[in-house]
Structures are given as structure tokens and as C-alpha cells.
N, C-alpha and C. Protein backbone atom coordinates (compact mmCIF):
# COMPACT_ATOMS: atom_id res chain seq x y z
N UNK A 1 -5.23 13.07 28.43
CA UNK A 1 -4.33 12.07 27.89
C UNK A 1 -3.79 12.58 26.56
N UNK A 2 -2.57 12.91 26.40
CA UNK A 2 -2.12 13.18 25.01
C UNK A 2 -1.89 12.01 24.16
N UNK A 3 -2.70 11.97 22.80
CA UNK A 3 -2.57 10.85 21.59
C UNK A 3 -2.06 11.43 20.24
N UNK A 4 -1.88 10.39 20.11
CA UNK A 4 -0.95 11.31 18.78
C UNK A 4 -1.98 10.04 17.54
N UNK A 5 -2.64 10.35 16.75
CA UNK A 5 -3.24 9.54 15.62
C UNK A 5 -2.92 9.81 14.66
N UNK A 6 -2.03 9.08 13.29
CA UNK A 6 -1.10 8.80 12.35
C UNK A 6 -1.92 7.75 11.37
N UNK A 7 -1.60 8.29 10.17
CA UNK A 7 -1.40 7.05 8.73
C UNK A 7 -0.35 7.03 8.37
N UNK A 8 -0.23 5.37 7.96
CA UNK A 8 1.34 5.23 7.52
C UNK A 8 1.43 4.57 6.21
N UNK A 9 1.86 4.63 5.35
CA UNK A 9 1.86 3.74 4.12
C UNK A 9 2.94 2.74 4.92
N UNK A 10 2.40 1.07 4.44
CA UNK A 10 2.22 0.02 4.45
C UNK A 10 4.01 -0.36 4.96
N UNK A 11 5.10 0.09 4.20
CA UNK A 11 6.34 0.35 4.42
C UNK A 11 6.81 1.30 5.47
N UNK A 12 5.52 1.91 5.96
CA UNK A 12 5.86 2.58 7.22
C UNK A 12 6.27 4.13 7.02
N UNK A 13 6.17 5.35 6.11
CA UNK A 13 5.95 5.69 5.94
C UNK A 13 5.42 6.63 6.33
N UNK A 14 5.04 7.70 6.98
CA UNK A 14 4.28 8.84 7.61
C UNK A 14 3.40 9.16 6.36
N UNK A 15 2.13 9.16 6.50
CA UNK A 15 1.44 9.72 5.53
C UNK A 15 0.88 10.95 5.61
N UNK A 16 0.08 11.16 6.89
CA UNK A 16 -0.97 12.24 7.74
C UNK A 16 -0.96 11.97 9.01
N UNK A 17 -0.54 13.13 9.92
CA UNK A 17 -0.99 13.25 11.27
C UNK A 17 -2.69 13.95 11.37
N UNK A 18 -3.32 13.11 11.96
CA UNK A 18 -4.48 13.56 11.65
C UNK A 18 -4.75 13.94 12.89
N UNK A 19 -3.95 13.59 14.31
CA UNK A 19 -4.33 14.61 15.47
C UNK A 19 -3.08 14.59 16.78
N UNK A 20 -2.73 15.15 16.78
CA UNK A 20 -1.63 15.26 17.77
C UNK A 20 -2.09 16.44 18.93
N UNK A 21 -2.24 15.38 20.58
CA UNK A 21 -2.43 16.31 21.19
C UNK A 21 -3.47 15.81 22.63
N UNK A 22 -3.56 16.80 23.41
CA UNK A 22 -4.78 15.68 24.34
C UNK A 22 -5.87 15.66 24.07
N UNK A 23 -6.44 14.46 24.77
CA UNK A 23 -8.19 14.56 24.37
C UNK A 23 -8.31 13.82 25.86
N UNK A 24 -9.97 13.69 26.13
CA UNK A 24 -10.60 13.46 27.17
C UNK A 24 -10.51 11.95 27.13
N UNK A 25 -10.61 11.23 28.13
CA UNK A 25 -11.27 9.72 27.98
C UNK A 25 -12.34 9.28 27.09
N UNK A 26 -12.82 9.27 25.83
CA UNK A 26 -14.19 9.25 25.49
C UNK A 26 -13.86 8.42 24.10
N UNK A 27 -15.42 8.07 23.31
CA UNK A 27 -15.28 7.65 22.12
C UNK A 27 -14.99 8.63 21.17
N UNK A 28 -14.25 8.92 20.16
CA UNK A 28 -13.87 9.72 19.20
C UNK A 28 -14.00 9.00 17.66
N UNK A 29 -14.51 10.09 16.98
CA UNK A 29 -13.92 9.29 15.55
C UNK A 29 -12.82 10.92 14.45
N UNK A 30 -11.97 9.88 14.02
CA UNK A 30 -11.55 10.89 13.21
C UNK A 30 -11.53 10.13 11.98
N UNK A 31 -11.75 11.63 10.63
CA UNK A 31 -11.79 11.24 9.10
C UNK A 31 -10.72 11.87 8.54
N UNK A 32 -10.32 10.33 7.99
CA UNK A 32 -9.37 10.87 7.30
C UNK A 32 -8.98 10.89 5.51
N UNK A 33 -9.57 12.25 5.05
CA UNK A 33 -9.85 12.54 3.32
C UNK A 33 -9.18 11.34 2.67
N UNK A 34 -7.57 10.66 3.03
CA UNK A 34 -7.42 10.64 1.73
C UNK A 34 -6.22 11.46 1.40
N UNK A 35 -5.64 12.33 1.94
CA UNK A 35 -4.64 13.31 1.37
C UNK A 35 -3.73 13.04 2.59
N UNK A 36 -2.27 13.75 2.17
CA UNK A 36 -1.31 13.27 2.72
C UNK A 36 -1.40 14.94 3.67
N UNK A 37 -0.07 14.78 4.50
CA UNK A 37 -0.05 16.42 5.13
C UNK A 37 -0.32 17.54 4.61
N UNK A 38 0.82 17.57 3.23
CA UNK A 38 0.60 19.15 2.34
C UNK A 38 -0.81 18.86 1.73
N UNK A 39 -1.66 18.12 1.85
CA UNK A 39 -3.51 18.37 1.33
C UNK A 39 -3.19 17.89 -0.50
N UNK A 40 -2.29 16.98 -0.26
CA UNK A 40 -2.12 16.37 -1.79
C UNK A 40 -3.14 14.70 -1.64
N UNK A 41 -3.60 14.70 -2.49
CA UNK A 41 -4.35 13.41 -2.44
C UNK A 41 -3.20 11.67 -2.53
N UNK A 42 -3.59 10.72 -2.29
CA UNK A 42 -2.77 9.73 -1.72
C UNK A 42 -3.50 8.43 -2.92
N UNK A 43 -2.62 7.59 -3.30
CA UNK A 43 -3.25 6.79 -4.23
C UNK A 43 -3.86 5.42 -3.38
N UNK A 44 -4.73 5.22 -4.33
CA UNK A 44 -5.83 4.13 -3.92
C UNK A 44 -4.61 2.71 -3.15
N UNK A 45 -4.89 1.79 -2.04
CA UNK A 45 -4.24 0.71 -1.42
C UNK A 45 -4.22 1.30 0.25
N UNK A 46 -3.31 0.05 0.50
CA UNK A 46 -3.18 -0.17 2.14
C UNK A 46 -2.41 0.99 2.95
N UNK A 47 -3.08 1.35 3.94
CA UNK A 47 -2.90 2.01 4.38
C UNK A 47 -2.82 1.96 6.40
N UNK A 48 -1.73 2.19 7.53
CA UNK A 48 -1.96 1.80 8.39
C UNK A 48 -2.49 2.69 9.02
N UNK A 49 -3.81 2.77 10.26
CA UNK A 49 -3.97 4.16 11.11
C UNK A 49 -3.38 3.49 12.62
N UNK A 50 -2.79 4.31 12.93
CA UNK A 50 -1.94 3.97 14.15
C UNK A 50 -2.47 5.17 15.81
N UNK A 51 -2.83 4.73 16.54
CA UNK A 51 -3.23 5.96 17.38
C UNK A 51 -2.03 5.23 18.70
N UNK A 52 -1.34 6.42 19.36
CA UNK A 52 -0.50 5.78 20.44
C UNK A 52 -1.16 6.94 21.73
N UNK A 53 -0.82 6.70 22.90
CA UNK A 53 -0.75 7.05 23.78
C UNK A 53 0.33 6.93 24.51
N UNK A 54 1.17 7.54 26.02
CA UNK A 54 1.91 7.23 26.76
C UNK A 54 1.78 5.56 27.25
N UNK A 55 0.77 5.52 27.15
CA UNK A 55 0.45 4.02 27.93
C UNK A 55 0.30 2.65 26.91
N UNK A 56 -0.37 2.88 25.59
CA UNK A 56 -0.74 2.27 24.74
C UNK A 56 -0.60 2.59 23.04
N UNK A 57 -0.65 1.43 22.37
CA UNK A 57 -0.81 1.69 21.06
C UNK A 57 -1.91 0.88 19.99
N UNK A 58 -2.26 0.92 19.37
CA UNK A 58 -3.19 0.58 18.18
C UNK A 58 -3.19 0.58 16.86
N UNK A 59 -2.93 -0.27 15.77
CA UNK A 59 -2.80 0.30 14.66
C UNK A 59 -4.33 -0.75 14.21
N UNK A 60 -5.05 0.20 12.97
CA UNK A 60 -5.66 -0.83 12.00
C UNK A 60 -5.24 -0.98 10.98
N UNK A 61 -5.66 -1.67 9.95
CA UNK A 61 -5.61 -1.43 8.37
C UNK A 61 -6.75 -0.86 7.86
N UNK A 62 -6.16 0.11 6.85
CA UNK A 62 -7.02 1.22 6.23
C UNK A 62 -7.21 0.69 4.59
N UNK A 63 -8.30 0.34 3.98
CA UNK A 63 -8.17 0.59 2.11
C UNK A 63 -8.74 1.58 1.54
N UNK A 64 -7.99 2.29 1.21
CA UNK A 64 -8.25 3.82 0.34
C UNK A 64 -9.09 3.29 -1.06
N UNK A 65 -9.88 3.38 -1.37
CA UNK A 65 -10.34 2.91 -2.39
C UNK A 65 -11.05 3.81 -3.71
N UNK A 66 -10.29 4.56 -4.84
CA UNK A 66 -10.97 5.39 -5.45
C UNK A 66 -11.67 4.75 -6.71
């Protein structure tokens, strides 16, 4: 199944692709530092993680908290 898992600042925003690509049916976790793509750090607040699939989508709310 190819998923594509994303943070977005709150305005929608692209923050970090944190995995683009297939994975198996299974439980997964991914971590995400805190830093945006170029590995620059991201300031403390709301944050969305969004995971989609062909079939489905998901977002939570994230609080970055330093």
C-alpha cells in the first residue's frame, strides 16, 4: 500500500514529509524530531500529522512543545 505521512502547520502548510512510499499492512510508528525538511528546527505550537493512502486519510493534532 503506498502512504504518504506529512506535518502541516496549522494554516496548512507542508512542514516534513516524514515518509512517502509503500509499507505492509501493519502497526507502524513514525518520529517526528521537530525539524522541518531542510533539518531546520520548527517553533514550539500546533501542528497537523496527516497520513493518506489511495483509499483513506487521517490527520491528528500534534503540540511541539520546547
Amino acid at each position: 500500500v503506498a502512504v504518504t505521512a506529512t506535518v502541516h502547520a496549522v494554516e496548512g502548510r507542508l512542514v516534513r514529509t516524514l515518509w512517502r512510499g509503500p509499507l505492509a499492512p501493519s502497526e507502524r510508528t513514525l518520529v517526528w524530531d521537530g525539524a522541518d525538511d531542510r533539518g531546520a528546527p520548527v517553533a514550539g505550537g500546533v501542528y497537523l500529522a496527516v497520513v493518506r493512502t489511495a483509499e483513506a486519510a487521517a490527520t491528528a493534532k500534534l503540540t511541539l512543545v520546547k
